[in-house]
C-alpha atoms as a PDB file:
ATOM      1  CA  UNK A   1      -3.280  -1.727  -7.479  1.00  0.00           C
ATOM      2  CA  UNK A   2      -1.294  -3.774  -5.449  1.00  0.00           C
ATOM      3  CA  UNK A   3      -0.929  -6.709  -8.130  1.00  0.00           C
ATOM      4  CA  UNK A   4       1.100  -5.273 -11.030  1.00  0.00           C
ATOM      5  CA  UNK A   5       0.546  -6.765 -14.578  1.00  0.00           C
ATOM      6  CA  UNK A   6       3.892  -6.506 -17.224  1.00  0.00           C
ATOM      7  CA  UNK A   7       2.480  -4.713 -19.364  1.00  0.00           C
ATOM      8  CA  UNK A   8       1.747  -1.836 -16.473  1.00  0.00           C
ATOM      9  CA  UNK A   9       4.996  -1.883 -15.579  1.00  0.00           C
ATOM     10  CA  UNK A  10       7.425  -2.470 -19.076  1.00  0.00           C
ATOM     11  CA  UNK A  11       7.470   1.213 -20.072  1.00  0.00           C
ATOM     12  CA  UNK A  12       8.866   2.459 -16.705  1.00  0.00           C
ATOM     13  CA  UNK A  13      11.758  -0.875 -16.622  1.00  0.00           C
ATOM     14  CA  UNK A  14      12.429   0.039 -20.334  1.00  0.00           C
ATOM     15  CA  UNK A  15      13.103   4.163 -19.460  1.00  0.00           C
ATOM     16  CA  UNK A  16      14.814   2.839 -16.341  1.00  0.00           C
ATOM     17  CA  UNK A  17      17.532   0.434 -18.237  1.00  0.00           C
ATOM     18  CA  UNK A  18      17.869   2.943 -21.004  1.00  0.00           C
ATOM     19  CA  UNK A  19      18.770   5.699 -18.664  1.00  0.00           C
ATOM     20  CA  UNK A  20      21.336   3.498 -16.592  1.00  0.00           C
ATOM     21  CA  UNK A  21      23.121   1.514 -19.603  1.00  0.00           C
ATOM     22  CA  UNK A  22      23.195   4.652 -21.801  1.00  0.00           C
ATOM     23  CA  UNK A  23      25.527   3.715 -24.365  1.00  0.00           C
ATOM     24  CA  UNK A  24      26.644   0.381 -22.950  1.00  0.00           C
ATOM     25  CA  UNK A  25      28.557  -1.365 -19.864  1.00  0.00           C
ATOM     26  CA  UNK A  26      32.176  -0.602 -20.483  1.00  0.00           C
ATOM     27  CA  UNK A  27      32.964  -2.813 -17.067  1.00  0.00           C
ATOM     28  CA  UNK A  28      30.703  -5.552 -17.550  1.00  0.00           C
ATOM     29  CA  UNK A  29      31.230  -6.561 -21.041  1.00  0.00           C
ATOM     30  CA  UNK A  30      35.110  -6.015 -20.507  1.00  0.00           C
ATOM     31  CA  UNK A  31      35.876  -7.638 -17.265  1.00  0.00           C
ATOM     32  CA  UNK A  32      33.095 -10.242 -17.602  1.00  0.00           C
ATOM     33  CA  UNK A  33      33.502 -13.667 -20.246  1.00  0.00           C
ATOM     34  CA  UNK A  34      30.433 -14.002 -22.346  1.00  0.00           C
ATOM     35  CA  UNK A  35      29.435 -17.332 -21.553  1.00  0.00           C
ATOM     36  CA  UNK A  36      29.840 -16.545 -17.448  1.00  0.00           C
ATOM     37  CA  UNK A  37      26.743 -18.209 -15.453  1.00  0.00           C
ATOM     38  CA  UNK A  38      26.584 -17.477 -11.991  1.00  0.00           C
ATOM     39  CA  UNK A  39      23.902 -17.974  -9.155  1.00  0.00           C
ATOM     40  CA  UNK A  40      23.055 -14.539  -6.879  1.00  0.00           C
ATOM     41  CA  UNK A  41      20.567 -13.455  -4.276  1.00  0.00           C
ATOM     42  CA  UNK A  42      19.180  -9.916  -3.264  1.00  0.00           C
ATOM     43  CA  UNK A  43      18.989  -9.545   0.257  1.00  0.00           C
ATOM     44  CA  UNK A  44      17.786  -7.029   2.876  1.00  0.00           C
ATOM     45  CA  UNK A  45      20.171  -5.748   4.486  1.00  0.00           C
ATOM     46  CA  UNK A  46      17.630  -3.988   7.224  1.00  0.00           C
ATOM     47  CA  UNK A  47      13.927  -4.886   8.144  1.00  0.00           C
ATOM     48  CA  UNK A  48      11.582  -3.438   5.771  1.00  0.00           C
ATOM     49  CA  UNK A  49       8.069  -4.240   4.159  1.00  0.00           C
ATOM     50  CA  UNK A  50       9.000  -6.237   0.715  1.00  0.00           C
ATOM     51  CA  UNK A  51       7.650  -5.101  -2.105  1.00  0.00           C
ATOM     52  CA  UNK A  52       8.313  -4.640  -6.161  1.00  0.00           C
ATOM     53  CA  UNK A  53       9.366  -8.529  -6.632  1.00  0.00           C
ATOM     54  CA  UNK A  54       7.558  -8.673  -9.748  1.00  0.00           C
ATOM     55  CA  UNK A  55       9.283  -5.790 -10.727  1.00  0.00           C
ATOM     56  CA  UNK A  56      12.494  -6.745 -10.212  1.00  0.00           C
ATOM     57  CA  UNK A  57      11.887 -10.107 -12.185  1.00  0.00           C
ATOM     58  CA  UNK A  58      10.473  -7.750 -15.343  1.00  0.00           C
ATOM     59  CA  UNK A  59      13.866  -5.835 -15.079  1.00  0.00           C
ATOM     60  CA  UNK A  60      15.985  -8.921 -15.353  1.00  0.00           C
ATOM     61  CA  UNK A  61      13.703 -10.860 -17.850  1.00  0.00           C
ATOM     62  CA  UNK A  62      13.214  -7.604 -20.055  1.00  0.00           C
ATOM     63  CA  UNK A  63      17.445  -7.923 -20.093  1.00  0.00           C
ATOM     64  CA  UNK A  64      17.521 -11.462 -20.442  1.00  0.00           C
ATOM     65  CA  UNK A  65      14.365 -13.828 -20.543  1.00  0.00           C
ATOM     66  CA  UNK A  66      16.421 -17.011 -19.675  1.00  0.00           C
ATOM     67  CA  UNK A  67      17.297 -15.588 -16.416  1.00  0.00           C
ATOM     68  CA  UNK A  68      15.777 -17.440 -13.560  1.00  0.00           C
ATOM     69  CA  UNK A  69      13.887 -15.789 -10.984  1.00  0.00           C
ATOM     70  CA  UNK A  70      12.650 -17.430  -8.012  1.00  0.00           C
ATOM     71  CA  UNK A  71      10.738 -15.205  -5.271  1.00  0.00           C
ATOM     72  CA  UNK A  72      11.221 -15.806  -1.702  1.00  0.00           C
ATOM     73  CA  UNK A  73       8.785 -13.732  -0.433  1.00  0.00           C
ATOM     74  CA  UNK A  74       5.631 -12.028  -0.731  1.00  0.00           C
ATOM     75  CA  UNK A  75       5.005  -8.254  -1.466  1.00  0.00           C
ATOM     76  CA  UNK A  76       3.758  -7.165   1.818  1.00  0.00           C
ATOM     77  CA  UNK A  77       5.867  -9.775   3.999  1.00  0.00           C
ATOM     78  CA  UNK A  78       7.832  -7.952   6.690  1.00  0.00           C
ATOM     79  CA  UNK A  79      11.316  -9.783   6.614  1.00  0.00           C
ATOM     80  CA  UNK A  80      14.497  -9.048   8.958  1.00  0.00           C
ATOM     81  CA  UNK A  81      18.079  -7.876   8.157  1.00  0.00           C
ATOM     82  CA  UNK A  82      19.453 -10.679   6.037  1.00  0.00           C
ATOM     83  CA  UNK A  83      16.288 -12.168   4.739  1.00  0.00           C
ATOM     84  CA  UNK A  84      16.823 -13.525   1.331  1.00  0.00           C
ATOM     85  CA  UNK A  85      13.881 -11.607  -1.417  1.00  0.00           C
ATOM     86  CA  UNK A  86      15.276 -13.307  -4.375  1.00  0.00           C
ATOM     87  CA  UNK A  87      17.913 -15.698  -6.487  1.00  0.00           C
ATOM     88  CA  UNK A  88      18.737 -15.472  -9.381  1.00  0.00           C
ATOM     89  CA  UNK A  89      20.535 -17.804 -11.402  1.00  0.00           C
ATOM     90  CA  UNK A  90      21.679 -17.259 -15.551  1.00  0.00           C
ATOM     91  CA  UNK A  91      24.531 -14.928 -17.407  1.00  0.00           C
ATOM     92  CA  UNK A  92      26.804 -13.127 -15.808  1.00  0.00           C
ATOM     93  CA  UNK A  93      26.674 -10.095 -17.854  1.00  0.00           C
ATOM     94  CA  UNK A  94      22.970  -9.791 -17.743  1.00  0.00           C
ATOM     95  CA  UNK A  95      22.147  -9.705 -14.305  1.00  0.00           C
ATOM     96  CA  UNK A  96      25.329  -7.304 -13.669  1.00  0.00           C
ATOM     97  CA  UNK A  97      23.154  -4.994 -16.395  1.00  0.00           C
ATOM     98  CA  UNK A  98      19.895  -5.226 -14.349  1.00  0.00           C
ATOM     99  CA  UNK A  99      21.425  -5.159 -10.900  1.00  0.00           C
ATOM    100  CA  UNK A 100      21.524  -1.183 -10.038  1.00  0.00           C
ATOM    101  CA  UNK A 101      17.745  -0.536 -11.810  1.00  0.00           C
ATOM    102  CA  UNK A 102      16.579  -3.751  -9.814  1.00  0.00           C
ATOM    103  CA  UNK A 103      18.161  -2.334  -6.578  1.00  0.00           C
ATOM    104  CA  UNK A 104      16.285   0.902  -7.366  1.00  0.00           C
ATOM    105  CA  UNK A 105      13.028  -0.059  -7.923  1.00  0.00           C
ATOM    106  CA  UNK A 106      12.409  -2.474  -5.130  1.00  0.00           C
ATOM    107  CA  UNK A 107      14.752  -0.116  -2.738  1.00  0.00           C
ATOM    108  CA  UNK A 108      12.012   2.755  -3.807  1.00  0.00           C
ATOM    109  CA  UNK A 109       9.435   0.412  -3.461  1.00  0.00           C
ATOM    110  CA  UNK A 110      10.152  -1.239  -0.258  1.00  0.00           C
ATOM    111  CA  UNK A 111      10.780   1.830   1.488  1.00  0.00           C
ATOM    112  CA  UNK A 112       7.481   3.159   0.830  1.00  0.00           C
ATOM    113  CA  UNK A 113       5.528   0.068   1.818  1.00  0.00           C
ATOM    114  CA  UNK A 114       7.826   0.142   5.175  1.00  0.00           C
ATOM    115  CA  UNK A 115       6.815   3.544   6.118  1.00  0.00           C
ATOM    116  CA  UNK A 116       3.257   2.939   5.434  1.00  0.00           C
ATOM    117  CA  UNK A 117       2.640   0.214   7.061  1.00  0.00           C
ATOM    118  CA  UNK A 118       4.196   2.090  10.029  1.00  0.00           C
ATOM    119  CA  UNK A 119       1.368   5.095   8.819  1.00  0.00           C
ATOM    120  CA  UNK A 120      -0.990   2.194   8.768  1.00  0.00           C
ATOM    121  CA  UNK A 121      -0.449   0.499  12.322  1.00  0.00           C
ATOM    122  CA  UNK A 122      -1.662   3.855  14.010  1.00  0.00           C
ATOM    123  CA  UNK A 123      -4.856   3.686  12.548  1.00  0.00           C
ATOM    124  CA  UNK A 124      -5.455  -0.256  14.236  1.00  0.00           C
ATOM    125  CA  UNK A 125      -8.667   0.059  16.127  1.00  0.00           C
ATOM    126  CA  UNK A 126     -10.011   3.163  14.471  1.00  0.00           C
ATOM    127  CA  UNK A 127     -12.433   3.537  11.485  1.00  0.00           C
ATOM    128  CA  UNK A 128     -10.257   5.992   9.956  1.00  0.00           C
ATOM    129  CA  UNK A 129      -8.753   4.538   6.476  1.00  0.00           C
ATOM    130  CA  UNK A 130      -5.369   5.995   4.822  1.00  0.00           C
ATOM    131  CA  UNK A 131      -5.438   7.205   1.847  1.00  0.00           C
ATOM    132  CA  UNK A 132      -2.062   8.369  -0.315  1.00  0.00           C
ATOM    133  CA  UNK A 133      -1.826  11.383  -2.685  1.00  0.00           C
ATOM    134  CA  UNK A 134      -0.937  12.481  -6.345  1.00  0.00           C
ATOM    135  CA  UNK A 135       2.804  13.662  -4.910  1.00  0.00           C
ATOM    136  CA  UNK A 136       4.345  11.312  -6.628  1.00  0.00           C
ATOM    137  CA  UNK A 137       7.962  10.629  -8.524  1.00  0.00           C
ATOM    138  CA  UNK A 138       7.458  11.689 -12.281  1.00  0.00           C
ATOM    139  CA  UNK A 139       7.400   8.951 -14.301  1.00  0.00           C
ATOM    140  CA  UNK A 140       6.783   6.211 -10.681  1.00  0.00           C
ATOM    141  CA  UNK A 141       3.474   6.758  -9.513  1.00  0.00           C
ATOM    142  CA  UNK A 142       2.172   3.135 -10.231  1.00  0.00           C
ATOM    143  CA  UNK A 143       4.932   1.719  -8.750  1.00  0.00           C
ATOM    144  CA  UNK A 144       4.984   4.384  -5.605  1.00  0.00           C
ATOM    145  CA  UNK A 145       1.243   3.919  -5.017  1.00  0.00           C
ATOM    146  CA  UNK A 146       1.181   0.185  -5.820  1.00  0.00           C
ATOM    147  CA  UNK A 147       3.893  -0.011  -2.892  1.00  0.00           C
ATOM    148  CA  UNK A 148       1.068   2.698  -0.405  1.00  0.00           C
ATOM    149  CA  UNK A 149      -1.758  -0.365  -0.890  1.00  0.00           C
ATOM    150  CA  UNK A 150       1.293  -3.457  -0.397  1.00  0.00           C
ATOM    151  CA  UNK A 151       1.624  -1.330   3.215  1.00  0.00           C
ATOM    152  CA  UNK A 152      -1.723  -1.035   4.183  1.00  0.00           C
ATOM    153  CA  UNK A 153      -3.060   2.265   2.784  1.00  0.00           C
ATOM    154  CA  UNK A 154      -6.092   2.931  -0.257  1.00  0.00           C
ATOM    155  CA  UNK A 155      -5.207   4.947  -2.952  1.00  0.00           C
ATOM    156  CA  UNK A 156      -6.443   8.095  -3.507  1.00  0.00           C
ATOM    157  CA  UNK A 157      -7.169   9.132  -6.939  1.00  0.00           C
ATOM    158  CA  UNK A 158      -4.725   7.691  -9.421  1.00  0.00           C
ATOM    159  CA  UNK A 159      -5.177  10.736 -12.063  1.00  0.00           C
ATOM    160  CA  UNK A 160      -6.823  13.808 -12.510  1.00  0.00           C
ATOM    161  CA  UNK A 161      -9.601  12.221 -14.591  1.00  0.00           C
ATOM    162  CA  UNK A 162     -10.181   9.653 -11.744  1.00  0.00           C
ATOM    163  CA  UNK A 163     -12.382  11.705  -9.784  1.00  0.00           C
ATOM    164  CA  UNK A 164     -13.155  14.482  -8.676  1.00  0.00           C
ATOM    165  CA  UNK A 165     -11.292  17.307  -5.745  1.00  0.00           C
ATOM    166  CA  UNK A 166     -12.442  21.299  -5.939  1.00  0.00           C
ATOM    167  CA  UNK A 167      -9.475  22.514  -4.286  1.00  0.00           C
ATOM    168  CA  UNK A 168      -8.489  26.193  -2.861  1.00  0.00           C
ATOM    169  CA  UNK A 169      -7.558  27.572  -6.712  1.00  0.00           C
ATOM    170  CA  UNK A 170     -10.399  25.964  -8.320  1.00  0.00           C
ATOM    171  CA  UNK A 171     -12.630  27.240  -5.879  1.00  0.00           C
ATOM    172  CA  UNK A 172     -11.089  30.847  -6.351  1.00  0.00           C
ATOM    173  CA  UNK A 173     -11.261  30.626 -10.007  1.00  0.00           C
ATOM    174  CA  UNK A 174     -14.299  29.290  -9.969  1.00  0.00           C
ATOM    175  CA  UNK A 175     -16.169  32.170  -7.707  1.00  0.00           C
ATOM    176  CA  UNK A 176     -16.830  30.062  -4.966  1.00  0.00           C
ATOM    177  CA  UNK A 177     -17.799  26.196  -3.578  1.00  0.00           C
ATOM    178  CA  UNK A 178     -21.183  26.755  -4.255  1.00  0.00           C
ATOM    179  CA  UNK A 179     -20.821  28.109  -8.119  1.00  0.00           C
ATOM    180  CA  UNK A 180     -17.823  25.262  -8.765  1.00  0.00           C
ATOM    181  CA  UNK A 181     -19.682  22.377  -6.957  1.00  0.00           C
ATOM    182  CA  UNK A 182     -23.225  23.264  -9.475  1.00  0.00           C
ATOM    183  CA  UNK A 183     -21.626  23.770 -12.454  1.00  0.00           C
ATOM    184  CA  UNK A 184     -19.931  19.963 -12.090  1.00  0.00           C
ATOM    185  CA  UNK A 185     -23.542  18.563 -11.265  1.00  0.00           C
ATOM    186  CA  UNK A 186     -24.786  19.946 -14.287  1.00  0.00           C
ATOM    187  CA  UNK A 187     -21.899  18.283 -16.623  1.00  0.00           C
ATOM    188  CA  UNK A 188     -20.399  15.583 -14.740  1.00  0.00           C
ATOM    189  CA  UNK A 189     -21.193  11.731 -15.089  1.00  0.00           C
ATOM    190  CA  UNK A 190     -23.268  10.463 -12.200  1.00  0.00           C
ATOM    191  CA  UNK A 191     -21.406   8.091 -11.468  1.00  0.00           C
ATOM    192  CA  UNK A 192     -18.451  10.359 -10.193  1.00  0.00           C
ATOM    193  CA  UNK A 193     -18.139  11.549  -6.397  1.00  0.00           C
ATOM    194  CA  UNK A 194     -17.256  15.413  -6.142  1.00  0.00           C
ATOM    195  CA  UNK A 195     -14.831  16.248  -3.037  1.00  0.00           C
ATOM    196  CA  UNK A 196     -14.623  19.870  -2.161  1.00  0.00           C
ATOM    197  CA  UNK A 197     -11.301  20.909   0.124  1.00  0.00           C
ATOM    198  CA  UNK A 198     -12.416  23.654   3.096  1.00  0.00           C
ATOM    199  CA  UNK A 199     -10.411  25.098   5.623  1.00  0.00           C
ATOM    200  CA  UNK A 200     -12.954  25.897   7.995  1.00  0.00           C
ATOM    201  CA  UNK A 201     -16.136  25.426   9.360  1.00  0.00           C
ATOM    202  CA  UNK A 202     -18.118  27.997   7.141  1.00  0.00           C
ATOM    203  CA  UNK A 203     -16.655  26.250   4.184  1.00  0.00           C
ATOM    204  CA  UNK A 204     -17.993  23.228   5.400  1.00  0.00           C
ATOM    205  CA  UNK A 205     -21.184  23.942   5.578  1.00  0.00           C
ATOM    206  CA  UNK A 206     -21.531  25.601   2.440  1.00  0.00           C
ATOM    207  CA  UNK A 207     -19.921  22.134   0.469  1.00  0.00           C
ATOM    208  CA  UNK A 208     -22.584  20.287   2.376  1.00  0.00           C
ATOM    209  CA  UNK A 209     -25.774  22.976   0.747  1.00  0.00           C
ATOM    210  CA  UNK A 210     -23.889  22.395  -2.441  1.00  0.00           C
ATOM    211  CA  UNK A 211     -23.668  18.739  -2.367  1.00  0.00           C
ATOM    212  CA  UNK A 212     -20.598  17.613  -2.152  1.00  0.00           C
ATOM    213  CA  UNK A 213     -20.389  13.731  -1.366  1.00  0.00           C
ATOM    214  CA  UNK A 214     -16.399  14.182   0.496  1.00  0.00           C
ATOM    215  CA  UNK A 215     -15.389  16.827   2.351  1.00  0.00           C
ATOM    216  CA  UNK A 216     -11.236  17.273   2.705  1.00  0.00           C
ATOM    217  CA  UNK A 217     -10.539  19.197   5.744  1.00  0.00           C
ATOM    218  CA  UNK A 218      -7.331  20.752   5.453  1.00  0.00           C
ATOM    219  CA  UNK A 219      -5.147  21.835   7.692  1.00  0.00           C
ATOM    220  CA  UNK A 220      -7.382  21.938  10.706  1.00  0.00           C
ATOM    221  CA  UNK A 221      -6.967  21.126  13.974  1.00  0.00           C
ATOM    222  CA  UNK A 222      -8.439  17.813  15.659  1.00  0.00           C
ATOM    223  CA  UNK A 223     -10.569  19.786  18.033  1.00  0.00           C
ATOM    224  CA  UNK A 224     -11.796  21.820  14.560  1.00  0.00           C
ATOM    225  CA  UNK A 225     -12.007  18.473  12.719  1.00  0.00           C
ATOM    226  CA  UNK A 226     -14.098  17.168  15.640  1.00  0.00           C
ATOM    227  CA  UNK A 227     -16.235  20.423  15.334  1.00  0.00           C
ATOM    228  CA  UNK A 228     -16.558  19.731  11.423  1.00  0.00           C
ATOM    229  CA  UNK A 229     -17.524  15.954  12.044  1.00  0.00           C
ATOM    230  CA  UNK A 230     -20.084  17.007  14.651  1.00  0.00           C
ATOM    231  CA  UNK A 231     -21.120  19.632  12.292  1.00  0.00           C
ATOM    232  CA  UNK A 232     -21.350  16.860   8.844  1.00  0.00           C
ATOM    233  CA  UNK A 233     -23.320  14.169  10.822  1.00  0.00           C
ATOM    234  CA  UNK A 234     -23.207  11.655   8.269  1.00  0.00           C
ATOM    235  CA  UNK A 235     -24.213  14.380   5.262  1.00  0.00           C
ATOM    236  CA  UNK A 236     -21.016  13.401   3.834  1.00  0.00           C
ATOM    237  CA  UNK A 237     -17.581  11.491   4.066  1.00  0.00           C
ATOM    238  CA  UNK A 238     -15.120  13.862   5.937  1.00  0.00           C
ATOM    239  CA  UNK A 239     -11.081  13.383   4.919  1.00  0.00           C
ATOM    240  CA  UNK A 240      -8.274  14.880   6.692  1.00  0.00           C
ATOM    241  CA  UNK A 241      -5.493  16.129   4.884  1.00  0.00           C
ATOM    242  CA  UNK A 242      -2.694  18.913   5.440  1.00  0.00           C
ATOM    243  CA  UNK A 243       0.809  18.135   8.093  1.00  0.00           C
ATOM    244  CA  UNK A 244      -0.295  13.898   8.867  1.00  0.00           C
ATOM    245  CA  UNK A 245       2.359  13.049  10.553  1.00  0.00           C
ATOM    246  CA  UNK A 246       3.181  10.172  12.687  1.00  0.00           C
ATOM    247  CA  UNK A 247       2.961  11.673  15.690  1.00  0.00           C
ATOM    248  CA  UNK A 248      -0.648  13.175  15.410  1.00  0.00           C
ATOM    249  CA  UNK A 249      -1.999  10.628  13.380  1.00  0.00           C
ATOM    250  CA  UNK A 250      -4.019   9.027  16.165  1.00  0.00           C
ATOM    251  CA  UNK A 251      -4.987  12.284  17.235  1.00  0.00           C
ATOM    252  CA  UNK A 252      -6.479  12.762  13.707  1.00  0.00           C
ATOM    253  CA  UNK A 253      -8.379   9.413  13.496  1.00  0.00           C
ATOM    254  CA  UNK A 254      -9.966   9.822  17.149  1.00  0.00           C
ATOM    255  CA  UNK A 255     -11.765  12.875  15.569  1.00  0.00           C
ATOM    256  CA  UNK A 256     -14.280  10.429  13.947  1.00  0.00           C
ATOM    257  CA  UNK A 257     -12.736  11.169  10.279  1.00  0.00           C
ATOM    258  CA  UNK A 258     -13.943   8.532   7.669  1.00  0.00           C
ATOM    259  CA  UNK A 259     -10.248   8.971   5.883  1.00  0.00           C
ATOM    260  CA  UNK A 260      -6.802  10.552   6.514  1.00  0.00           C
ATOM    261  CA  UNK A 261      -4.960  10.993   3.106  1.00  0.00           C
ATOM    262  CA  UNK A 262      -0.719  12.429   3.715  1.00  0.00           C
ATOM    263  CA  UNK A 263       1.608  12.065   0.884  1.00  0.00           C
ATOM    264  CA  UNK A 264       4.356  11.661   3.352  1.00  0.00           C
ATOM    265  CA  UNK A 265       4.161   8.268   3.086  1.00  0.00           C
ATOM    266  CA  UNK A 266       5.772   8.446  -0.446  1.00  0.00           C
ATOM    267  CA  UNK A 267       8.061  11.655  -0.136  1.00  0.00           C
ATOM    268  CA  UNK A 268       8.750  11.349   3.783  1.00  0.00           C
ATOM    269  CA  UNK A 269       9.858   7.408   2.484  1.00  0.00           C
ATOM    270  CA  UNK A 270      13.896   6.611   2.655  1.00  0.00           C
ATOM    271  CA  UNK A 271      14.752   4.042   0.572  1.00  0.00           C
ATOM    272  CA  UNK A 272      15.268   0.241   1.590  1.00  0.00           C
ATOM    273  CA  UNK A 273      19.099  -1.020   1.691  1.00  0.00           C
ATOM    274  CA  UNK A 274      19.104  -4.258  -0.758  1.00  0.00           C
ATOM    275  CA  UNK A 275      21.921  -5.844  -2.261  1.00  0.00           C
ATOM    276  CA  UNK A 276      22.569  -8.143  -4.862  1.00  0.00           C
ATOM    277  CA  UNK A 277      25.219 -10.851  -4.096  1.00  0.00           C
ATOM    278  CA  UNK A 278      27.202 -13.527  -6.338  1.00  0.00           C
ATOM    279  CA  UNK A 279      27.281 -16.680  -4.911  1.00  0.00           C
ATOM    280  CA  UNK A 280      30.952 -17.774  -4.236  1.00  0.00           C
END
């Protein structure tokens, strides 16, 4: 997901410019000639992971195709305070309309890809990969887990029809792992994994009789998880999930876990500070 295509990405620009122009720029179109050109550059203005440049050159080309946008960097390029992402050269007006929703999305983006690959660098050395979640901005989550794979993590499932997870309330309403896991054998397409969430060892074992090809232990402990991956021996995939933090992430991957999935790396994520800047 990490290489977006336009037409991906033109629905969310188009909500995006809609919601910030609303009815028009009063400032812009009054303070600013018509015929104004003017060269720019967004900048960092802190390090940070870059990422959403194609993004930002669909929100000024969906404003203005005759814009010029030339890319200084590479999604997934770790740059310094000051580095220059882009310049853009072209009307006045036009880039001052796609400025803020530019700023937005590749603050949003880059922020998320920064924290990631900080999520990311823990797991060096280990055969533990990272995986990202559904918690997600309404209305982002291509861009948010586009920016998880730019920093170094997998994505999880993208949707609910993208595979399979029997979590706590499915299991519940379903009368058990054993009753939820059969009945989606009997109807499901073989092509699809089924994951089955436990909490503890018992659980575990019973996903395994069922046949479940991941097991998502959540919330346990590393000495539990170690228990669980002991237990497992290669019956299934094993994925941690439940409080990943950075501070026990290594713990976590030393447990022998084939995956650690957190959604902090998208709602744990500050933005990046970027700024667009006329040339004088």
């Amino acid at each position: 997901m990490q290489d977006l295509h336009l037409i991906q990405i033109e629905p969310i620009v188009t909500r995006a410019i809609e919601e910030d122009w609303g009815s028009g720029d009063w400032t812009t179109d009054i303070c600013v000639p018509a015929d104004k050109t003017v060269r720019a550059k967004i900048i960092a203005k802190e390090d940070c992971v870059v990422c959403g440049m194609d993004v930002a050159r669909a929100v000024f080309h969906k404003i203005d195709p005759t814009i010029q946008v030339d890319i200084k960097v590479s999604n997934g390029d770790a740059v310094k305070d000051r580095s220059t992402l882009l310049e853009i050269s072209g009307n006045a007006r036009a880039i001052l309309k796609a400025e803020r929703v530019a700023l937005n999305l590749m603050g949003r983006m880059c922020g998320i890809a920064t924290l990631t690959r900080e999520f990311a660098g823990k797991l060096e050395g280990t055969k533990t990969q990272l995986l990202d979640t559904r918690k997600t901005t309404p209305g982002l989550r291509l861009l948010e887990k586009s920016a998880t794979v730019v920093g170094g993590a997998r994505n999880h499932r993208f949707g609910l029809c993208d595979g399979v997870i029997v979590k706590e309330n499915h299991i519940r309403a379903a009368g058990g792992i054993s009753e939820a896991v059969s009945r989606l054998l009997e109807s499901l397409p073989p092509t699809l994994k089924i994951e089955v969430e436990t909490t503890n060892l018992e659980e575990v074992e019973e996903a395994i009789q069922a046949g479940a090809d991941i097991i998502m232990l959540d919330n346990m402990s590393p000495e539990l998880m170690k228990e669980a991956v002991s237990l497992v021996n290669g019956r299934a995939l094993l994925e941690a999930s439940g409080n990943v933090r950075l501070h026990n992430l290594e713990d976590v991957a030393q447990t022998g876990v084939n995956f650690v999935s957190t959604s902090a790396i998208i709602h744990s994520a500050r933005w990046s500070d970027l700024s667009l800047l006329f040339d004088v």
